[in-house]
C-alpha atoms as a PDB file:
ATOM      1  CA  UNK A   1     -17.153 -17.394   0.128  1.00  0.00           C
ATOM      2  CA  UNK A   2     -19.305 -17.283   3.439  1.00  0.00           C
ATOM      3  CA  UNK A   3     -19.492 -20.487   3.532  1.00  0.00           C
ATOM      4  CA  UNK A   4     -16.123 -21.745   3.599  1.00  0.00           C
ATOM      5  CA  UNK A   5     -15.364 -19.058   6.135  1.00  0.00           C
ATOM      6  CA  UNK A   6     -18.340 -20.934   8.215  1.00  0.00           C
ATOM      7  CA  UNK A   7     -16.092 -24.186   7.629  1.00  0.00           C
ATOM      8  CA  UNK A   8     -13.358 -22.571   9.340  1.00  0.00           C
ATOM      9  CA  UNK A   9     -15.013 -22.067  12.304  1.00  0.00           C
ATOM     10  CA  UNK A  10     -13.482 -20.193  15.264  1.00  0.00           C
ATOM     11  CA  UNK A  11     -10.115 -20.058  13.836  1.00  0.00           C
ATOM     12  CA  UNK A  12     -11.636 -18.097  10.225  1.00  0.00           C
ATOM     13  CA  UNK A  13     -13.992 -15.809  12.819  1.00  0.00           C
ATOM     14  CA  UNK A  14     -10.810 -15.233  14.684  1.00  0.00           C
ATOM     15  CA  UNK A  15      -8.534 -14.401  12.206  1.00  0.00           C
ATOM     16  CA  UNK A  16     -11.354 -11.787  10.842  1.00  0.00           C
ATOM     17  CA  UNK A  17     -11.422 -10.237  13.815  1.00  0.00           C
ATOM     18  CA  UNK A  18      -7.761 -10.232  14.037  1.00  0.00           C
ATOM     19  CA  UNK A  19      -7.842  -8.817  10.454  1.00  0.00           C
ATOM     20  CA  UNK A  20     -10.509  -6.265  11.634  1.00  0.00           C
ATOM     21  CA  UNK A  21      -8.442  -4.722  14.454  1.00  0.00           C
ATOM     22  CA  UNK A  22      -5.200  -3.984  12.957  1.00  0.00           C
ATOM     23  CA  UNK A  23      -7.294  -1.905  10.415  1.00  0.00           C
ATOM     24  CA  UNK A  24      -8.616  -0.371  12.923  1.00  0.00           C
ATOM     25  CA  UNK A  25      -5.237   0.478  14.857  1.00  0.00           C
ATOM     26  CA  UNK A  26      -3.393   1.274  11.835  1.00  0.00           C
ATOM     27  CA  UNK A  27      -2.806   5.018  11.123  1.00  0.00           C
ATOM     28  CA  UNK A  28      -5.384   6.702   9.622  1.00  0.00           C
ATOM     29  CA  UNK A  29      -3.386   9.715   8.345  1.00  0.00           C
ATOM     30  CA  UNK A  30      -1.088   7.575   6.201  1.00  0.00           C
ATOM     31  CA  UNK A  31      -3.724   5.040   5.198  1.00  0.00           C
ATOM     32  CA  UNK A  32      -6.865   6.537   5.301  1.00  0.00           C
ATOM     33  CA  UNK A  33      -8.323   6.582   1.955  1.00  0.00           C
ATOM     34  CA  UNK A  34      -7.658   3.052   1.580  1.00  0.00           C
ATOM     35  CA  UNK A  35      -8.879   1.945   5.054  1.00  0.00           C
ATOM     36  CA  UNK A  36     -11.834   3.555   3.834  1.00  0.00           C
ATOM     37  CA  UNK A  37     -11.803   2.085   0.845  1.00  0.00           C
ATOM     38  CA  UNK A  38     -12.318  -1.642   1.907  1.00  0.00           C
ATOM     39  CA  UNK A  39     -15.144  -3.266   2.210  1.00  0.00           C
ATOM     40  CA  UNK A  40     -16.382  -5.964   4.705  1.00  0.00           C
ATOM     41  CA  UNK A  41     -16.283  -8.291   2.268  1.00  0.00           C
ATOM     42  CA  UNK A  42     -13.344  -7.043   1.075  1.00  0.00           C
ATOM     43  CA  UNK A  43     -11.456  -8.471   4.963  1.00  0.00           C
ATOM     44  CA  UNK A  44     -13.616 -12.048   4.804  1.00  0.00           C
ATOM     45  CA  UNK A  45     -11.955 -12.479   1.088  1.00  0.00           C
ATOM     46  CA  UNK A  46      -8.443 -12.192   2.319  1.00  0.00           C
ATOM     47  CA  UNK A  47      -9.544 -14.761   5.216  1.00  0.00           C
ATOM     48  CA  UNK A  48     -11.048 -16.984   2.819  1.00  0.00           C
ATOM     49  CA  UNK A  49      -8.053 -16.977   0.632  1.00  0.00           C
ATOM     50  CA  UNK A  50      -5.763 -17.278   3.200  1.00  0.00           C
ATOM     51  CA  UNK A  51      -7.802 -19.979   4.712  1.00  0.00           C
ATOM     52  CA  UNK A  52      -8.440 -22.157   1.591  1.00  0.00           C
ATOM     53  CA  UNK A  53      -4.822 -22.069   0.293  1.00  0.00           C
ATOM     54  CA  UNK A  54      -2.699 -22.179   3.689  1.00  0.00           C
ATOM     55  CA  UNK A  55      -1.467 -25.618   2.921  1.00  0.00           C
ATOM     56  CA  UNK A  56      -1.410 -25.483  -0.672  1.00  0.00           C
ATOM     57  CA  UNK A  57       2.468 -25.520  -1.937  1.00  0.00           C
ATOM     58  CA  UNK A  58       2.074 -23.831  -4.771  1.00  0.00           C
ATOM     59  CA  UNK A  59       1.351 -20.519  -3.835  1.00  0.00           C
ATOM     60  CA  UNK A  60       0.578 -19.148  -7.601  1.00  0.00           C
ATOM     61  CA  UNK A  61      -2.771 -19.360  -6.951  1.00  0.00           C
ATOM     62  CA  UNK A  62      -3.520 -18.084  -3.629  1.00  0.00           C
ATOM     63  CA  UNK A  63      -0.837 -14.858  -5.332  1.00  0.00           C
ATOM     64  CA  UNK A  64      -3.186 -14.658  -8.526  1.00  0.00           C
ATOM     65  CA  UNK A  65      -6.514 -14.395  -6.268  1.00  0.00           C
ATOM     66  CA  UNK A  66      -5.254 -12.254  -4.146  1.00  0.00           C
ATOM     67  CA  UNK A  67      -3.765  -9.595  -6.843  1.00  0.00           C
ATOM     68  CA  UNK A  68      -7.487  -9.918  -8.579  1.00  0.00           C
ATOM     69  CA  UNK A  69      -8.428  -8.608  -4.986  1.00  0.00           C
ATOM     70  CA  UNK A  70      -6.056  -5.936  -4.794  1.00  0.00           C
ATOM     71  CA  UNK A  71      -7.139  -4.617  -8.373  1.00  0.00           C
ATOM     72  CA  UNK A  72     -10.955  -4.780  -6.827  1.00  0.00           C
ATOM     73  CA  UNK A  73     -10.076  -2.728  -3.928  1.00  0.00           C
ATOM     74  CA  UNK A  74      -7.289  -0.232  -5.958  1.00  0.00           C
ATOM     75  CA  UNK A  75      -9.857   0.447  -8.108  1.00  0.00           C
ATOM     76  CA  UNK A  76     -12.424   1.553  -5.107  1.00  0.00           C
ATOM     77  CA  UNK A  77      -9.641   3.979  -3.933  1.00  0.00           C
ATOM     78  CA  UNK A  78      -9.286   5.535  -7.251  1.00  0.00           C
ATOM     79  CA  UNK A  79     -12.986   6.084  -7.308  1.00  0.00           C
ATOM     80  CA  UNK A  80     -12.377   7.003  -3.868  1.00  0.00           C
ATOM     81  CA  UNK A  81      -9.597  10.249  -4.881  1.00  0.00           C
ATOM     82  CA  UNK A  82     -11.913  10.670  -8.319  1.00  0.00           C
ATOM     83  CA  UNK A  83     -14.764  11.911  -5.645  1.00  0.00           C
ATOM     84  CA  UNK A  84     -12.634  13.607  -3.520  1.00  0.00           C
ATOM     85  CA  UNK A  85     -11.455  15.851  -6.548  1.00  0.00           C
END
């Protein structure tokens, strides 16, 4: 995963940071458990996936990582409210 985020150079490292900052900027009251629920790696995956299938046609794939993703991190924010209970 790192390392085809290394192959992307600038433009991967610039889209993370992108990535980074509207997390940051993005309202805490509505979204905060789940903002606080990602991980780092959790914003270099949806780079890498984005980066790896941006020219790919058939988007099935890039739509079938990225819901495997979304089950990783819904599953963090369920442990998340489990905690906070």
């Amino acid at each position: 995963m790192v390392e085809e985020l290394d192959e992307a150079g600038h433009g991967g490292d610039g889209a993370l940071a992108a990535l980074q900052e509207a997390a940051e900027t993005t309202d805490a009251k509505r979204f905060g458990l789940a903002m606080e629920s990602f991980e780092p790696d959790d914003y270099r995956e949806i780079v890498r996936l984005a980066w790896r299938y941006q020219f790919d046609v058939d988007r099935s794939k890039f739509r079938r990582e990225m819901r495997e993703l979304q089950e990783h991190v819904s599953e963090q924010i369920l442990a998340r409210l489990e905690l906070n209970e």
